[in-house]
Protein backbone atom coordinates (compact mmCIF):
# COMPACT_ATOMS: atom_id res chain seq x y z
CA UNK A 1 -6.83 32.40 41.87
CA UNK A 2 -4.11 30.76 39.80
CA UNK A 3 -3.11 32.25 36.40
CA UNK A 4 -5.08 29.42 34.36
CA UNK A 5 -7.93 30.34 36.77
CA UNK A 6 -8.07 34.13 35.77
CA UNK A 7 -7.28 33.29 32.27
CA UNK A 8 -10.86 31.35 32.62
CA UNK A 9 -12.58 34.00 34.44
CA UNK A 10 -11.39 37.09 32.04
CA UNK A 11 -12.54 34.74 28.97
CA UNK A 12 -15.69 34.16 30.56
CA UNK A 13 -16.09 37.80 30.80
CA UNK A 14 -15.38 37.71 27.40
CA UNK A 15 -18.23 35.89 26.69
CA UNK A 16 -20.57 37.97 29.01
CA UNK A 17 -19.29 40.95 27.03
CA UNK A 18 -17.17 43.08 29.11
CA UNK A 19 -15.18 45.92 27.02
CA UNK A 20 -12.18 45.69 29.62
CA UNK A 21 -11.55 41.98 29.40
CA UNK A 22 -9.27 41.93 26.43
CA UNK A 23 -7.35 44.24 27.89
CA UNK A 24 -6.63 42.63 31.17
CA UNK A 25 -6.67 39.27 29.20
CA UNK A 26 -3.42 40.27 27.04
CA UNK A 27 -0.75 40.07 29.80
CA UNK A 28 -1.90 36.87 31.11
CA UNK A 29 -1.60 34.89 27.82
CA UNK A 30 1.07 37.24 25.90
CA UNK A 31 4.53 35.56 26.91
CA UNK A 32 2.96 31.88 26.19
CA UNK A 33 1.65 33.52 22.75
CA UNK A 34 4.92 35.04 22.69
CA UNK A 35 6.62 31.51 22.93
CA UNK A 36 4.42 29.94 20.96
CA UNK A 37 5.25 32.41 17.65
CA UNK A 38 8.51 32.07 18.90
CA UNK A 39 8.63 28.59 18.35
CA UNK A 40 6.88 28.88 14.72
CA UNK A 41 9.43 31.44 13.78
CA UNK A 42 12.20 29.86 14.89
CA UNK A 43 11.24 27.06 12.28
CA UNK A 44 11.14 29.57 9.74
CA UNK A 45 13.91 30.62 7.12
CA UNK A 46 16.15 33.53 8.38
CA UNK A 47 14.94 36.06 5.96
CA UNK A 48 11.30 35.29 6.85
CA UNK A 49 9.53 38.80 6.98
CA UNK A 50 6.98 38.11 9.59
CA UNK A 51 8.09 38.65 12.97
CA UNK A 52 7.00 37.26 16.10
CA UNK A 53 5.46 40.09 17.70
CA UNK A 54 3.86 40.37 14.48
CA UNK A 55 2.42 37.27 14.56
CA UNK A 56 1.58 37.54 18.20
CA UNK A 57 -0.31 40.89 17.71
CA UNK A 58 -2.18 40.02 14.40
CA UNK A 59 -3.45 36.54 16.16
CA UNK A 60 -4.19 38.30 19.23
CA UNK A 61 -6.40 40.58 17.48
CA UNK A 62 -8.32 38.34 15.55
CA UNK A 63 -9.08 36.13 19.04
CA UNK A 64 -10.55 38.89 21.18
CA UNK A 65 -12.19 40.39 18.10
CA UNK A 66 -14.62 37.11 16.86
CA UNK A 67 -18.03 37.53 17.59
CA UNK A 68 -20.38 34.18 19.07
CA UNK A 69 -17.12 32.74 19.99
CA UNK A 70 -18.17 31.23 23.76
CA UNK A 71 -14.90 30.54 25.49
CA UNK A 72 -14.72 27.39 27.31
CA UNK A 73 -11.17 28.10 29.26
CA UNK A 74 -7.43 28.28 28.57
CA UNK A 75 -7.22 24.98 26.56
CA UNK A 76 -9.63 25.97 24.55
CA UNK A 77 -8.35 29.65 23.94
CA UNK A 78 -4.87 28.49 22.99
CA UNK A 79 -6.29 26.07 21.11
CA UNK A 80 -8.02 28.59 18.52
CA UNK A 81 -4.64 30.48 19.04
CA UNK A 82 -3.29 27.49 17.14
CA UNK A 83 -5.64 27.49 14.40
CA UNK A 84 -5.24 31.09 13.86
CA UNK A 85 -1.45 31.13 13.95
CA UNK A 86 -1.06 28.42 11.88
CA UNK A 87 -3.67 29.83 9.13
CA UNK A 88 -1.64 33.56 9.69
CA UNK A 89 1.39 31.44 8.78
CA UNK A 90 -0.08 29.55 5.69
CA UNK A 91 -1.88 32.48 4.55
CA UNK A 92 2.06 34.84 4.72
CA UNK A 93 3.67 31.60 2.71
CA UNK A 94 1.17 31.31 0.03
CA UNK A 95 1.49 35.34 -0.46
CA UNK A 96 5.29 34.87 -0.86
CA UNK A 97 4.87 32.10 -2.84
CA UNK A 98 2.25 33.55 -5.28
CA UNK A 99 4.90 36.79 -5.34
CA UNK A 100 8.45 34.69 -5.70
CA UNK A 101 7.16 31.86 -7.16
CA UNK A 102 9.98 29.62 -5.23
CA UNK A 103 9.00 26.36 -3.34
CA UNK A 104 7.15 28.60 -0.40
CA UNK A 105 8.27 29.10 3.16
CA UNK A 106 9.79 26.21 4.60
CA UNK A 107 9.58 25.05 8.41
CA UNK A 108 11.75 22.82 10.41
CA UNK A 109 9.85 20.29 12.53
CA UNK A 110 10.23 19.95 16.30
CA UNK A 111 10.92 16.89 17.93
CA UNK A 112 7.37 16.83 18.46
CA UNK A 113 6.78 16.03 15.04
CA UNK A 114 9.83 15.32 13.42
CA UNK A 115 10.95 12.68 10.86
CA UNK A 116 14.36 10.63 10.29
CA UNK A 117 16.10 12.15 8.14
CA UNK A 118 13.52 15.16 7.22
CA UNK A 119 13.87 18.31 9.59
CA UNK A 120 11.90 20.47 7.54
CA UNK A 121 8.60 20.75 5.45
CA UNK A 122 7.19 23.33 3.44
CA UNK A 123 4.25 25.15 5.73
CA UNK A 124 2.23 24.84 2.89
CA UNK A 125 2.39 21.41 2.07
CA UNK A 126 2.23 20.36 6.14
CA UNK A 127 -0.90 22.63 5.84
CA UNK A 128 -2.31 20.54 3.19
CA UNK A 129 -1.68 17.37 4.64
CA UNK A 130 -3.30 18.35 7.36
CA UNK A 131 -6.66 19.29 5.48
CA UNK A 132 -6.44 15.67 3.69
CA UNK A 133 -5.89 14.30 7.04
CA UNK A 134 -8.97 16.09 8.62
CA UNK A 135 -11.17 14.97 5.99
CA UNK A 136 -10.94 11.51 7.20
CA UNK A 137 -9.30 11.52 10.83
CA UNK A 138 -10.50 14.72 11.96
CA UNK A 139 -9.27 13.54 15.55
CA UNK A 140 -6.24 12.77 14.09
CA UNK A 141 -5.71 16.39 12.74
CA UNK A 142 -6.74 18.51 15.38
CA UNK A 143 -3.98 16.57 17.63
CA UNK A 144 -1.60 17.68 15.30
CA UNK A 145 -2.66 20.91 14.79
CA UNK A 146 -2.88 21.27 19.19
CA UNK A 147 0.72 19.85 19.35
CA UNK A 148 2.49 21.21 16.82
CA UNK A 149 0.56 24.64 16.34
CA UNK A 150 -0.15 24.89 19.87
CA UNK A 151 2.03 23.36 21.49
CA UNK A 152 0.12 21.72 23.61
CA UNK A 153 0.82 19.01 25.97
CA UNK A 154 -0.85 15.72 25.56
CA UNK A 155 -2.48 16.44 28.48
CA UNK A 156 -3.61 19.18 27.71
CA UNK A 157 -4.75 17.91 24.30
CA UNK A 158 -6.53 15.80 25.43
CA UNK A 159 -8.65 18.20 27.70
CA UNK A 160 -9.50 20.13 24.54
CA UNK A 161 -10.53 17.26 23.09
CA UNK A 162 -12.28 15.49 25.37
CA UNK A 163 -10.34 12.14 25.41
CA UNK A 164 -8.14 10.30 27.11
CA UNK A 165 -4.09 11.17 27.00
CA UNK A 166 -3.63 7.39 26.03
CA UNK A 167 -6.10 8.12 23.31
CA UNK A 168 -4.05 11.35 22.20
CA UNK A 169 -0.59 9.34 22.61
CA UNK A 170 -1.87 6.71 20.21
CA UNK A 171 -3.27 8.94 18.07
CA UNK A 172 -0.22 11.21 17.62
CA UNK A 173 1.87 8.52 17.21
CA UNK A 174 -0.59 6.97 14.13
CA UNK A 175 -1.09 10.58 12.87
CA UNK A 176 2.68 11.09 12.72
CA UNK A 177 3.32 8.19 10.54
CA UNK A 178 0.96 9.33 8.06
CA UNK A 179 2.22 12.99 8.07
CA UNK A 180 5.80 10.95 7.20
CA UNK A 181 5.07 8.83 4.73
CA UNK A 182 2.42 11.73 3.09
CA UNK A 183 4.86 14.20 2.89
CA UNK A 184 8.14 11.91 2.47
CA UNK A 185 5.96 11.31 -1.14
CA UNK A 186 5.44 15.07 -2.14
């Protein structure tokens, strides 16, 4: 069984309830979380106070710990791991914002999602495009969130979602220009 394989069966056992799944789970998806936060908090400031253990740990627990949540495979599971990551993050910069009162926690963009000229965003404000975004391109959104969050492939993206890579490819592409031009504004 390949490592995506048992990654499948342990969340299925998930599902089904099994106390020791979590357990065995961890090892097989900690070094990709591991990268993952990596990759968030290597966008960060320097002084940023969240670690990526931290991170890794905190979204870790709040995966294996949701109740009705029926796990559909690896995709899928590293696709919530996006979502919570990204909310840990937004949550951590609008506490340090609310407590410094400065312009929040700022990010620098991958080439995934970069912009001429503009290598970083505030979290908060990507965070906040991307809730505009999703109320009229939900599509749109989730992409983002998958790639950038997630960093998943557009292959993989697409398996998530259901659709077709070209789909996701033209989609990223249109979803990127807004995120420019919405942000190049605030």
């Amino acid at each position: 069984m390949s490592g995506r394989e048992e990654v499948t069966a342990l969340l299925q056992e998930i599902n089904d309830g099994a106390v020791s799944a979590p357990e065995k789970l961890l090892p097989l998806v900690y070094d990709e979380l591991r990268k993952l936060a990596q990759s968030y908090m290597q966008n960060e400031r320097p002084d940023h106070t969240l670690q990526a253990t931290a991170l890794v740990h905190d979204a870790y627990i709040r995966l294996v710990d949701w109740e009705n949540v029926s796990w559909q495979n690896r995709a899928h599971f590293f696709s919530v791991a996006a979502q919570v990551m990204r909310n840990i993050l937004v949550n951590h910069a609008v506490a340090k914002r609310s407590k410094k009162r400065d312009f929040g926690q700022r990010i620098e963009l991958t080439e995934n999602l970069s912009f001429d000229g503009k290598r970083e965003v505030d979290i908060i404000e990507l965070n906040e495009a991307l809730e505009f975004l999703e109320q009229f391109e939900v599509t749109q959104a989730k992409i983002v969130e998958l790639r950038f969050f997630g960093g998943l492939t557009i292959e993989e993206t697409a398996n998530t979602l259901h659709i077709s890579p070209a789909t996701v490819k033209r989609e990223w592409t249109i979803a990127k220009t807004w995120l420019y031009r919405r942000l190049k504004s605030e």
